[in-house]
Each structure stands twice: as structure tokens, then as C-alpha cells.
PDB file of N, CA and C in Angstrom:
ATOM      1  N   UNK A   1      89.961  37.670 -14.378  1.00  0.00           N
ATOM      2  CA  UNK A   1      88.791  37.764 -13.542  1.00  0.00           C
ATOM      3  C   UNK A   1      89.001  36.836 -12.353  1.00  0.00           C
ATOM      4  N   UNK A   2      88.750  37.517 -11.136  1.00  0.00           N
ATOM      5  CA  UNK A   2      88.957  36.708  -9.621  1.00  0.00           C
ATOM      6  C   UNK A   2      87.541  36.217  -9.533  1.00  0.00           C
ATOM      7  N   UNK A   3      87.298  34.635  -9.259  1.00  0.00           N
ATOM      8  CA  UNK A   3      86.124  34.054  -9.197  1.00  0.00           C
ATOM      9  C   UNK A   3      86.497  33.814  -7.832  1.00  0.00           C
ATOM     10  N   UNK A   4      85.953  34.622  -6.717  1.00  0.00           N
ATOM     11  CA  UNK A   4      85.633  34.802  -5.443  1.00  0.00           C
ATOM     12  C   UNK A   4      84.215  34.196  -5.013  1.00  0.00           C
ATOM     13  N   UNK A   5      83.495  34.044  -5.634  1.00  0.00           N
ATOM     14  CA  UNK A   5      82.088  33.772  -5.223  1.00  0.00           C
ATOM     15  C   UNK A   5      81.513  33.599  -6.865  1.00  0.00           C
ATOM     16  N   UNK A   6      80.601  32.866  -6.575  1.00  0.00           N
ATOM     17  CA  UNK A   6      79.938  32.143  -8.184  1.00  0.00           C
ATOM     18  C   UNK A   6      78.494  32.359  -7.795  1.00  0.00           C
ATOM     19  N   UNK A   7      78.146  34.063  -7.885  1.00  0.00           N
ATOM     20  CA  UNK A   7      76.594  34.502  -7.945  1.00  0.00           C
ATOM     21  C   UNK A   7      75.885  33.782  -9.298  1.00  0.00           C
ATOM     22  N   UNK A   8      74.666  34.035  -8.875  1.00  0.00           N
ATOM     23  CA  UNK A   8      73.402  33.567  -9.838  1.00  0.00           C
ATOM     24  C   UNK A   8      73.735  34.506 -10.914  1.00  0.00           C
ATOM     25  N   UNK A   9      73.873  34.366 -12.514  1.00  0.00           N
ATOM     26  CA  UNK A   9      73.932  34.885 -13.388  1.00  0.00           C
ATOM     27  C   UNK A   9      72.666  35.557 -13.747  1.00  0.00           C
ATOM     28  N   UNK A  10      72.766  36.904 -14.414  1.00  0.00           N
ATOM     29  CA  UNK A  10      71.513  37.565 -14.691  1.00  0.00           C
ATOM     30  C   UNK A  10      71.490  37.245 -16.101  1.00  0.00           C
ATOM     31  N   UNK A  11      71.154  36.238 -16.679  1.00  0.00           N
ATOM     32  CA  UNK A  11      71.305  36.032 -17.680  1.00  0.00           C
ATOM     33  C   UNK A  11      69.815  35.208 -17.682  1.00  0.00           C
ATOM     34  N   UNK A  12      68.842  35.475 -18.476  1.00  0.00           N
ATOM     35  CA  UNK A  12      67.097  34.975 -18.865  1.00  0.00           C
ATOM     36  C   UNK A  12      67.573  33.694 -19.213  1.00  0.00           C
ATOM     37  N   UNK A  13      66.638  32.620 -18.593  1.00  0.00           N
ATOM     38  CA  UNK A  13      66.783  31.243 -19.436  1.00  0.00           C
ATOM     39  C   UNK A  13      66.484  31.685 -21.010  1.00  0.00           C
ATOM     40  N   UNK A  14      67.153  30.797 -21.691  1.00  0.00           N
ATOM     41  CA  UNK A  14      67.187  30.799 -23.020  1.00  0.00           C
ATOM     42  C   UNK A  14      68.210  31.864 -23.956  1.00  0.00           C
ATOM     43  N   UNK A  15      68.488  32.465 -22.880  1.00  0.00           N
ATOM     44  CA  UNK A  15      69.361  33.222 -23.444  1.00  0.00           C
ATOM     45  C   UNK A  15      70.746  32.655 -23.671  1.00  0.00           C
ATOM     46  N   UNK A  16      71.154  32.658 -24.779  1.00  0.00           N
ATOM     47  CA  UNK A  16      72.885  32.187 -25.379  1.00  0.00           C
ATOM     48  C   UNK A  16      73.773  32.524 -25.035  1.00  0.00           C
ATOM     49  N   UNK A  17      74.763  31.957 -24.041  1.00  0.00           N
ATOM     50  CA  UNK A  17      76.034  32.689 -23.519  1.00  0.00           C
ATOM     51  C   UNK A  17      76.502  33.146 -24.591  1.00  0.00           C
ATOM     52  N   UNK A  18      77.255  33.914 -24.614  1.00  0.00           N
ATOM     53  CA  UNK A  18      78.458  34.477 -25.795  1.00  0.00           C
ATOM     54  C   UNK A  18      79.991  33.795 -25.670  1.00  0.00           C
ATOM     55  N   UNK A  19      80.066  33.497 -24.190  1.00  0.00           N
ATOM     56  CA  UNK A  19      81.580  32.647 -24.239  1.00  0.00           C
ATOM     57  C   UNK A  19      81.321  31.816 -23.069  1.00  0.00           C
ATOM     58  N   UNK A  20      81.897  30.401 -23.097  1.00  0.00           N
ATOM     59  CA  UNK A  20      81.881  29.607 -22.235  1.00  0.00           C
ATOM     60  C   UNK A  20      82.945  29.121 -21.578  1.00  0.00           C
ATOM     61  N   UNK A  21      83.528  29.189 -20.224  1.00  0.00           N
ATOM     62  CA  UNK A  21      84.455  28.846 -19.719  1.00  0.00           C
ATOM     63  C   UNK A  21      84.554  28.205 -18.384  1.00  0.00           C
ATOM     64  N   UNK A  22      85.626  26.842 -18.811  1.00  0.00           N
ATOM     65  CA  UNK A  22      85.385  25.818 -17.870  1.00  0.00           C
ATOM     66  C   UNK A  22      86.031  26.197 -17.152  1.00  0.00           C
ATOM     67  N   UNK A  23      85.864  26.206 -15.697  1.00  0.00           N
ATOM     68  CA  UNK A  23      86.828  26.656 -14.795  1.00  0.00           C
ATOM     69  C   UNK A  23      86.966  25.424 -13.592  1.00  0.00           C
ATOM     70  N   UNK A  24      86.728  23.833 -14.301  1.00  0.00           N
ATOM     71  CA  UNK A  24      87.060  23.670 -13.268  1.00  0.00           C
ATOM     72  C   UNK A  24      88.552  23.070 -12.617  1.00  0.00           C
ATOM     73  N   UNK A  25      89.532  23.829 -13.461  1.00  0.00           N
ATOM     74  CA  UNK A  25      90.513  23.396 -13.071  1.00  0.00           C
ATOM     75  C   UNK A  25      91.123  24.366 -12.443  1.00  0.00           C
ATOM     76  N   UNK A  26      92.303  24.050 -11.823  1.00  0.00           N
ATOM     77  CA  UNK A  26      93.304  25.468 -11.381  1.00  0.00           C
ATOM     78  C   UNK A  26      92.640  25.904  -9.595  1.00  0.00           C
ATOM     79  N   UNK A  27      91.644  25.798  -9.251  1.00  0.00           N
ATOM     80  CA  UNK A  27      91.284  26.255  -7.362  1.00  0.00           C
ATOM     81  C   UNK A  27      92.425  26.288  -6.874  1.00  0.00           C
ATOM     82  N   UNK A  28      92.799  27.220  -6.173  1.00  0.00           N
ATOM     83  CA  UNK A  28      92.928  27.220  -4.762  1.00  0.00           C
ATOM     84  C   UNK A  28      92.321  27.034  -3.298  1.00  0.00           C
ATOM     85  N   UNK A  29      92.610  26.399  -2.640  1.00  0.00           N
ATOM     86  CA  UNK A  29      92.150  25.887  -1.246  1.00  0.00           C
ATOM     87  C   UNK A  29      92.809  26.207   0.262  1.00  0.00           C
ATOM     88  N   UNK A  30      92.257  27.183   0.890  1.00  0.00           N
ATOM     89  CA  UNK A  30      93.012  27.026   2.074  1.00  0.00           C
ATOM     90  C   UNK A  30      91.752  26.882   3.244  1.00  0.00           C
ATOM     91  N   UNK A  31      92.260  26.331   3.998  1.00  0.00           N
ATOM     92  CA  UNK A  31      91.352  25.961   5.449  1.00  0.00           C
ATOM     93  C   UNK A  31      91.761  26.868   6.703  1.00  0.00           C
ATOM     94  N   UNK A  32      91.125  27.913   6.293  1.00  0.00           N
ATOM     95  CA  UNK A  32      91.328  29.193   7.396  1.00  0.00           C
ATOM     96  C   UNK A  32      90.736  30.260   6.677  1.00  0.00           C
ATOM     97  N   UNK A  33      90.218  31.743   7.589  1.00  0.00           N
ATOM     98  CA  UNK A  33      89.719  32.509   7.011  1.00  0.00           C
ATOM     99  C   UNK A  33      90.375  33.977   7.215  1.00  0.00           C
ATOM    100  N   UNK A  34      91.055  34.743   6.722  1.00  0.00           N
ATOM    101  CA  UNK A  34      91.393  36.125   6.728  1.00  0.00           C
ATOM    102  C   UNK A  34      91.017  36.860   5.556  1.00  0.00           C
ATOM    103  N   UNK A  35      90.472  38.336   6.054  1.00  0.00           N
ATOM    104  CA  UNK A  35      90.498  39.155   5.354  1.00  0.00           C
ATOM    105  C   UNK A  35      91.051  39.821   4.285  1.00  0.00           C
ATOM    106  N   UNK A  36      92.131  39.164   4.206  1.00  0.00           N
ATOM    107  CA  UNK A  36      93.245  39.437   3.186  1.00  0.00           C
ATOM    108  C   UNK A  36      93.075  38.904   2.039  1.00  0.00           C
ATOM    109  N   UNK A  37      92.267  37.628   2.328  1.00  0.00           N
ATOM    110  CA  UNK A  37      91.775  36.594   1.189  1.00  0.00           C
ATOM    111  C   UNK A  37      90.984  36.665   0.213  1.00  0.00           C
ATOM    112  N   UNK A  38      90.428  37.856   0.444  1.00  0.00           N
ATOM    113  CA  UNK A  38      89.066  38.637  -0.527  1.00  0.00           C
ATOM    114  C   UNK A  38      90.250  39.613  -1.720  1.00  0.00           C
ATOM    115  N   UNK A  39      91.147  40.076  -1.225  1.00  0.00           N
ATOM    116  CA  UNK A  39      91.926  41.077  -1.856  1.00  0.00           C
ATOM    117  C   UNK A  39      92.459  40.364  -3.167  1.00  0.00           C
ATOM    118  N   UNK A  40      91.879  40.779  -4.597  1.00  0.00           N
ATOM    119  CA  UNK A  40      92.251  40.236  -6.052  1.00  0.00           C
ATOM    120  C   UNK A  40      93.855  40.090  -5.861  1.00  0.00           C
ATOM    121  N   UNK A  41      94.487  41.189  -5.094  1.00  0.00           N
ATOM    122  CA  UNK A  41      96.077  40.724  -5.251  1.00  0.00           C
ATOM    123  C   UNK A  41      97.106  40.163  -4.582  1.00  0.00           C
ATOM    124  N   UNK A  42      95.757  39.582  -3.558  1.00  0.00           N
ATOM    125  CA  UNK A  42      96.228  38.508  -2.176  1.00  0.00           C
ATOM    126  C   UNK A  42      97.253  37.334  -3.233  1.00  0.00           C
ATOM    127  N   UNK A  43      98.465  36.714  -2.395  1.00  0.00           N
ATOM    128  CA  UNK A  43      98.917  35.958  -3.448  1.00  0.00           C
ATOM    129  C   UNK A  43      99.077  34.200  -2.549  1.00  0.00           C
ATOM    130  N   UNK A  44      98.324  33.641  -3.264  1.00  0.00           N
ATOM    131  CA  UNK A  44      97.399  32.291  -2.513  1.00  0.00           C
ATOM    132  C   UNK A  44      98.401  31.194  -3.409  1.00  0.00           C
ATOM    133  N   UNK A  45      99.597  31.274  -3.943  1.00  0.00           N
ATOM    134  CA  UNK A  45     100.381  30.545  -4.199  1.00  0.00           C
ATOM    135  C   UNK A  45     100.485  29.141  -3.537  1.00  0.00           C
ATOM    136  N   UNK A  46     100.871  29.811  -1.946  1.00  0.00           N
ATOM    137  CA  UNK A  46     100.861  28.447  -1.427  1.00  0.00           C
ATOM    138  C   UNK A  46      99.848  27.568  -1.173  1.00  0.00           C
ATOM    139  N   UNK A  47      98.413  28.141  -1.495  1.00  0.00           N
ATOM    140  CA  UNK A  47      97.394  27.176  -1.271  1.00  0.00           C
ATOM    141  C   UNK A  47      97.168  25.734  -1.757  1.00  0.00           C
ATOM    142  N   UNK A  48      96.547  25.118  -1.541  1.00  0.00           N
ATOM    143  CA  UNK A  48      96.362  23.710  -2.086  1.00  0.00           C
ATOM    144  C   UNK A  48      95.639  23.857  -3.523  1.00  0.00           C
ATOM    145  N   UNK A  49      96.483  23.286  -4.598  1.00  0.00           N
ATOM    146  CA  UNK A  49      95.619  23.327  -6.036  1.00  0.00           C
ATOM    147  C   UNK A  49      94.614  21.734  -6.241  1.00  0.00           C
ATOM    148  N   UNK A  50      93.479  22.136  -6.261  1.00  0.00           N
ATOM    149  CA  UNK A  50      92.132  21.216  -6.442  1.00  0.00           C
ATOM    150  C   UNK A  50      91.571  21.549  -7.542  1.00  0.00           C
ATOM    151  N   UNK A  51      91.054  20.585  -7.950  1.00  0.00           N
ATOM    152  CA  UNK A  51      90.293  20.392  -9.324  1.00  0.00           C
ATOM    153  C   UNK A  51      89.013  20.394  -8.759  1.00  0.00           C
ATOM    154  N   UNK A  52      87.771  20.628  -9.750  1.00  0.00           N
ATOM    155  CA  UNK A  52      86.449  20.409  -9.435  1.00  0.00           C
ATOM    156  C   UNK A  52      85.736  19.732 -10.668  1.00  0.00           C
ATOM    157  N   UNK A  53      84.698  19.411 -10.595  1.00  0.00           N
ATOM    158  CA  UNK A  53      84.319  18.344  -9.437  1.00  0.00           C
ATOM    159  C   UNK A  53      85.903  17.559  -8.651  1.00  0.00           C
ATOM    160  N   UNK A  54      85.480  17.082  -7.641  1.00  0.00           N
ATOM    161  CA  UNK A  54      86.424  17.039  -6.955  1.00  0.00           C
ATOM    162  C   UNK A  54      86.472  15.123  -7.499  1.00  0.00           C
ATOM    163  N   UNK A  55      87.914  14.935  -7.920  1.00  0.00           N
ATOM    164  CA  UNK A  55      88.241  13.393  -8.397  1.00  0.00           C
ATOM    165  C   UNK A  55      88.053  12.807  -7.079  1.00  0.00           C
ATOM    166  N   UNK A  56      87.724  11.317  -7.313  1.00  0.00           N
ATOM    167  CA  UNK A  56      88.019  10.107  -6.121  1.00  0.00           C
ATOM    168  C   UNK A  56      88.667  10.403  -5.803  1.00  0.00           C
ATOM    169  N   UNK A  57      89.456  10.379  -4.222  1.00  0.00           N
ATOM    170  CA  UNK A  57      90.285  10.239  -3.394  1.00  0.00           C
ATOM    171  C   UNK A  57      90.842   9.024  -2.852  1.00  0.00           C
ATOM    172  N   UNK A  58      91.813   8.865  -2.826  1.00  0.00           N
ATOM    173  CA  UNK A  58      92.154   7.302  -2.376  1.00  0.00           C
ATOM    174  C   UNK A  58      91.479   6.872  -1.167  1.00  0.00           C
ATOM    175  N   UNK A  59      91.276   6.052   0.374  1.00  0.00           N
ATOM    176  CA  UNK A  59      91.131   6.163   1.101  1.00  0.00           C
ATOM    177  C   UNK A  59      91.486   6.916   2.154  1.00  0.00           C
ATOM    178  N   UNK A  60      91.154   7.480   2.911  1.00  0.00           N
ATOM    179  CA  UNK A  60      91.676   8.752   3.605  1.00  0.00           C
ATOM    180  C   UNK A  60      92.046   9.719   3.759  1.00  0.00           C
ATOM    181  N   UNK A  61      92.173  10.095   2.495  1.00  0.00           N
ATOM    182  CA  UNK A  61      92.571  11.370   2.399  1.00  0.00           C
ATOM    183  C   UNK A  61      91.292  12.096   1.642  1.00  0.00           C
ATOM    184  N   UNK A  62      91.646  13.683   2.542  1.00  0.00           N
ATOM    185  CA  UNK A  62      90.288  14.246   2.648  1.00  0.00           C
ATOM    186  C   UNK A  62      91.145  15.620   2.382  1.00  0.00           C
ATOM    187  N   UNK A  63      90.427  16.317   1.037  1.00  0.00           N
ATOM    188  CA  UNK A  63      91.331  17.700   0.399  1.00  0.00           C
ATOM    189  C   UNK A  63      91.059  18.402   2.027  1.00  0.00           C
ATOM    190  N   UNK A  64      89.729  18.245   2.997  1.00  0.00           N
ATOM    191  CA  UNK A  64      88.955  19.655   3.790  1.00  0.00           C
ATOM    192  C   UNK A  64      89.826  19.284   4.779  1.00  0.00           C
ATOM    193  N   UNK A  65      90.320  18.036   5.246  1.00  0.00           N
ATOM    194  CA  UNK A  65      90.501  17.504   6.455  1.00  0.00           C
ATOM    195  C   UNK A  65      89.561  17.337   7.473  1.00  0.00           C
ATOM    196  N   UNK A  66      88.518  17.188   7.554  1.00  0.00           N
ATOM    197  CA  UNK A  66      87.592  17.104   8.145  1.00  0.00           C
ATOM    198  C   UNK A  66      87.121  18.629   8.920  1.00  0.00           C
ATOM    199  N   UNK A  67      87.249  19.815   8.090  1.00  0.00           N
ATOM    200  CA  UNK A  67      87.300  21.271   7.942  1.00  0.00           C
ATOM    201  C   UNK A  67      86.000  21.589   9.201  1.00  0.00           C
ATOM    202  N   UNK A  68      85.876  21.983  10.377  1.00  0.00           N
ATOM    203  CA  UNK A  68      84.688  22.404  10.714  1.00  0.00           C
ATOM    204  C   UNK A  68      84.427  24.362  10.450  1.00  0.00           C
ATOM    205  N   UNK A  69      85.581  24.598   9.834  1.00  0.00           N
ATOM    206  CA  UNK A  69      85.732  26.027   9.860  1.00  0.00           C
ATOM    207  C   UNK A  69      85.620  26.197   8.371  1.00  0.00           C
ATOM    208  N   UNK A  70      86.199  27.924   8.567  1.00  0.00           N
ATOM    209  CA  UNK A  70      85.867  28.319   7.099  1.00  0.00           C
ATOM    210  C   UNK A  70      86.984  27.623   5.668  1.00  0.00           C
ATOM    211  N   UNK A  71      86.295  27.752   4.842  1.00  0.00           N
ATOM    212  CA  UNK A  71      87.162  27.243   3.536  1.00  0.00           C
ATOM    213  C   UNK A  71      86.951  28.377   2.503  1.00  0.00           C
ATOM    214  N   UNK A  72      88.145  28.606   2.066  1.00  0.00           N
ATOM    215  CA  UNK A  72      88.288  29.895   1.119  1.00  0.00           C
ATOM    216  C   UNK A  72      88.259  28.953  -0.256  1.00  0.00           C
ATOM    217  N   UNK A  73      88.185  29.041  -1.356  1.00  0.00           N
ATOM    218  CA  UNK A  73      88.491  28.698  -2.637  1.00  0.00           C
ATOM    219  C   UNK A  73      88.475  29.920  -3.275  1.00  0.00           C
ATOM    220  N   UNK A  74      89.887  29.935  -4.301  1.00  0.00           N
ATOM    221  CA  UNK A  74      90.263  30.653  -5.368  1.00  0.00           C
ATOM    222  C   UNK A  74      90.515  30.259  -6.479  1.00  0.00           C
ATOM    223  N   UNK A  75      89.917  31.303  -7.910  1.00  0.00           N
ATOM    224  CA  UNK A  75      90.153  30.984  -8.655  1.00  0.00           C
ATOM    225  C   UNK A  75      89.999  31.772  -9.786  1.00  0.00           C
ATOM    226  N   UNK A  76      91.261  32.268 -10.414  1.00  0.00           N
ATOM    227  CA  UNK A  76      91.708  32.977 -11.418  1.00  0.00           C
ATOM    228  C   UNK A  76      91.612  32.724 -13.054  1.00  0.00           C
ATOM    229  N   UNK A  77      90.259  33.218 -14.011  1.00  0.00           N
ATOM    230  CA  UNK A  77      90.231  32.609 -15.136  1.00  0.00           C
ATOM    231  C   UNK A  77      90.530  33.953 -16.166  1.00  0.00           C
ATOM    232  N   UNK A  78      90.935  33.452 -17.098  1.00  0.00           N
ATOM    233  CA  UNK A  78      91.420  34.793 -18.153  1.00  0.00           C
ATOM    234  C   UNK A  78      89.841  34.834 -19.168  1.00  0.00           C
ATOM    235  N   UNK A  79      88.881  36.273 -19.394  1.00  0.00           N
ATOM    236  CA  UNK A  79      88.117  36.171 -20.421  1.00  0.00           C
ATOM    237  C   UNK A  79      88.689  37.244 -21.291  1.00  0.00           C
ATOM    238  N   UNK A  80      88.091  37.088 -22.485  1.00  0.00           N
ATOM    239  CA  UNK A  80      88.412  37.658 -23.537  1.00  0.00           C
ATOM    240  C   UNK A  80      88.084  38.952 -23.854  1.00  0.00           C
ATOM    241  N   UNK A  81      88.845  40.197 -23.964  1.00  0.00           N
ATOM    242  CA  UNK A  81      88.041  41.432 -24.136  1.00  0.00           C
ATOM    243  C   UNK A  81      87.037  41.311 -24.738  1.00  0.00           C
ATOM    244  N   UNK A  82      86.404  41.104 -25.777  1.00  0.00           N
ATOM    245  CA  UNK A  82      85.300  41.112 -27.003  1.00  0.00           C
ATOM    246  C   UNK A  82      84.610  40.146 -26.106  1.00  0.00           C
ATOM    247  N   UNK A  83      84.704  39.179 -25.167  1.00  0.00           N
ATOM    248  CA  UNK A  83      83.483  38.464 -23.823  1.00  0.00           C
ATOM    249  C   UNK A  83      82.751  39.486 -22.955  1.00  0.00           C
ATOM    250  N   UNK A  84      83.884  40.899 -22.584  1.00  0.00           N
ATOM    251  CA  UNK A  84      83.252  41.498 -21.457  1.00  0.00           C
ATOM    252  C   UNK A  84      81.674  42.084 -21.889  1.00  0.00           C
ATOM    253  N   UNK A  85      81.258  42.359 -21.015  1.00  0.00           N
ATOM    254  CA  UNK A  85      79.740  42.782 -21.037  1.00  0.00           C
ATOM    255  C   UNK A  85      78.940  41.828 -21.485  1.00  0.00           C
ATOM    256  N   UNK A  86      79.464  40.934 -22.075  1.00  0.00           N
ATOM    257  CA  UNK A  86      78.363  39.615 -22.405  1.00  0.00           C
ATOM    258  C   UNK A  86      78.025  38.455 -21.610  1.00  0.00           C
ATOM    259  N   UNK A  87      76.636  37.821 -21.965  1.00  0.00           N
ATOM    260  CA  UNK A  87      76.561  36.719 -21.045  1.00  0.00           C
ATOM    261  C   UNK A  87      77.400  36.242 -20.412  1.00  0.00           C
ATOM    262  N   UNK A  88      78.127  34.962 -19.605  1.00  0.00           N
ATOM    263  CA  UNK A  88      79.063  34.459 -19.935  1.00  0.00           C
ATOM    264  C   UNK A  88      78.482  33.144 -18.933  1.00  0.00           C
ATOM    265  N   UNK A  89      78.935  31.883 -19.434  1.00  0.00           N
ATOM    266  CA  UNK A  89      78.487  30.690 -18.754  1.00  0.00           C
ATOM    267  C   UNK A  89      79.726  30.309 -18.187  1.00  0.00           C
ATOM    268  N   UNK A  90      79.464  29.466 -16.840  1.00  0.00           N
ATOM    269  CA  UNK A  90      80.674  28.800 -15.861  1.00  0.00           C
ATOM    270  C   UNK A  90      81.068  27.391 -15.816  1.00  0.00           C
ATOM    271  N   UNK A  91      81.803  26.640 -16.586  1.00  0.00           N
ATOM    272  CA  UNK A  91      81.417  25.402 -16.229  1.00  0.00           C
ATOM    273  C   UNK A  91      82.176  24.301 -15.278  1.00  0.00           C
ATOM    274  N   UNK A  92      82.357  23.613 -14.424  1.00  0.00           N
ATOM    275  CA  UNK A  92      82.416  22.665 -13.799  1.00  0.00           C
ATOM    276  C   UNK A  92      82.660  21.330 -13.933  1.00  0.00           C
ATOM    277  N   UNK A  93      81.906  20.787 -15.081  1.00  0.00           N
ATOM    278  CA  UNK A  93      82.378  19.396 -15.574  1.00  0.00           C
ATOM    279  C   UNK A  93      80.499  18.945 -14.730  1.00  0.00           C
ATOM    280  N   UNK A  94      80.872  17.414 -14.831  1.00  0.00           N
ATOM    281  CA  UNK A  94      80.043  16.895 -14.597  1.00  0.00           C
ATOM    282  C   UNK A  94      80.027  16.421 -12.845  1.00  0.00           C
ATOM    283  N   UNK A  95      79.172  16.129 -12.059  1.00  0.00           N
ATOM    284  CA  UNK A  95      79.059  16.285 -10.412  1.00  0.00           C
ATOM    285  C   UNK A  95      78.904  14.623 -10.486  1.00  0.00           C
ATOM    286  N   UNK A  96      77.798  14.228 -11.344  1.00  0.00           N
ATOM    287  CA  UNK A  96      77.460  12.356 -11.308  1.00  0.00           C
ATOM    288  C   UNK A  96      77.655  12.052 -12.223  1.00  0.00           C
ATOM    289  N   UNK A  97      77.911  10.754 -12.224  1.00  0.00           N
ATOM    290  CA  UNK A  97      78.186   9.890 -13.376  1.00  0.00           C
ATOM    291  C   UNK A  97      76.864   9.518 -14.100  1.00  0.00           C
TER     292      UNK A  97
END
């Protein structure tokens, strides 16, 4: 599954995911925008691999570069046949300490 965009789940509060998967490892990052980049079999190899939440950075260094343009992120997670059609929750890790 190509996680291109991370829509609002139609899933009712209270309702029980069926499978949960952390995705926040593995992104791709590039700082530019083409059309090509939407395509599941675009191959984003060379992009920058980022983790999320995004770790401390030493001083100065900045994954965006001080980005005023577009930023693509990619990210490729494997679910389980017997997952499809079911809920499914996204997770991230924690944002604050």
C-alpha cells in the first residue's frame, strides 16, 4: 500500500481497528514537486530516508532545508491480505514527550 496522503479514516470512534501499523519509519523525502511523484511505480530510491516523528537534529541541520516549496513524502507499508477491507489504524509514535 502507497501512503501518498494520510486521509481521515472512516472508521466511528470506538470502533476497533482490526490491524495496526506503525509507519513511522522508512519516508521518503524530496524537496520538489512533479507529477510523476503521485505514480505508485514512480521509483523515489534516491530520496532522502526520514523517520517520523522527526528525531532531534543536531544544530543546523534541517531534513526541509529551509523548504519554501513543495515537499513530497513517501511511504510504502506492506498490509496483510486477511487486513484488507478492515479498519485499519496508522501509527506515528509519539509527537511530545
Amino acid at each position: 500500500m502507497l501512503l501518498l496522503s494520510l486521509p481521515i479514516a472512516g472508521v466511528s470512534w470506538g470502533q476497533e481497528p482490526a490491524f495496526r501499523l506503525d509507519v513511522a519509519d522508512g519516508w521518503r523525502l524530496e524537496l520538489a514537486d512533479d507529477l510523476r511523484f503521485a505514480d505508485p511505480a514512480f521509483d523515489d530510491s534516491s530520496w532522502r530516508r526520514v523517520r517520523f516523528p522527526l528525531a532531534p537534529l543536531p544544530p543546523g541541520e534541517n531534513p526541509f532545508e529551509f523548504s519554501r516549496g513543495w515537499i513530497w513524502l513517501r511511504k510504502t507499508a506492506p498490509v496483510p491480505e486477511w487486513a484488507a477491507g478492515r479498519p485499519l489504524a496508522l501509527t506515528l509514535g509519539s509527537f511530545a514527550e
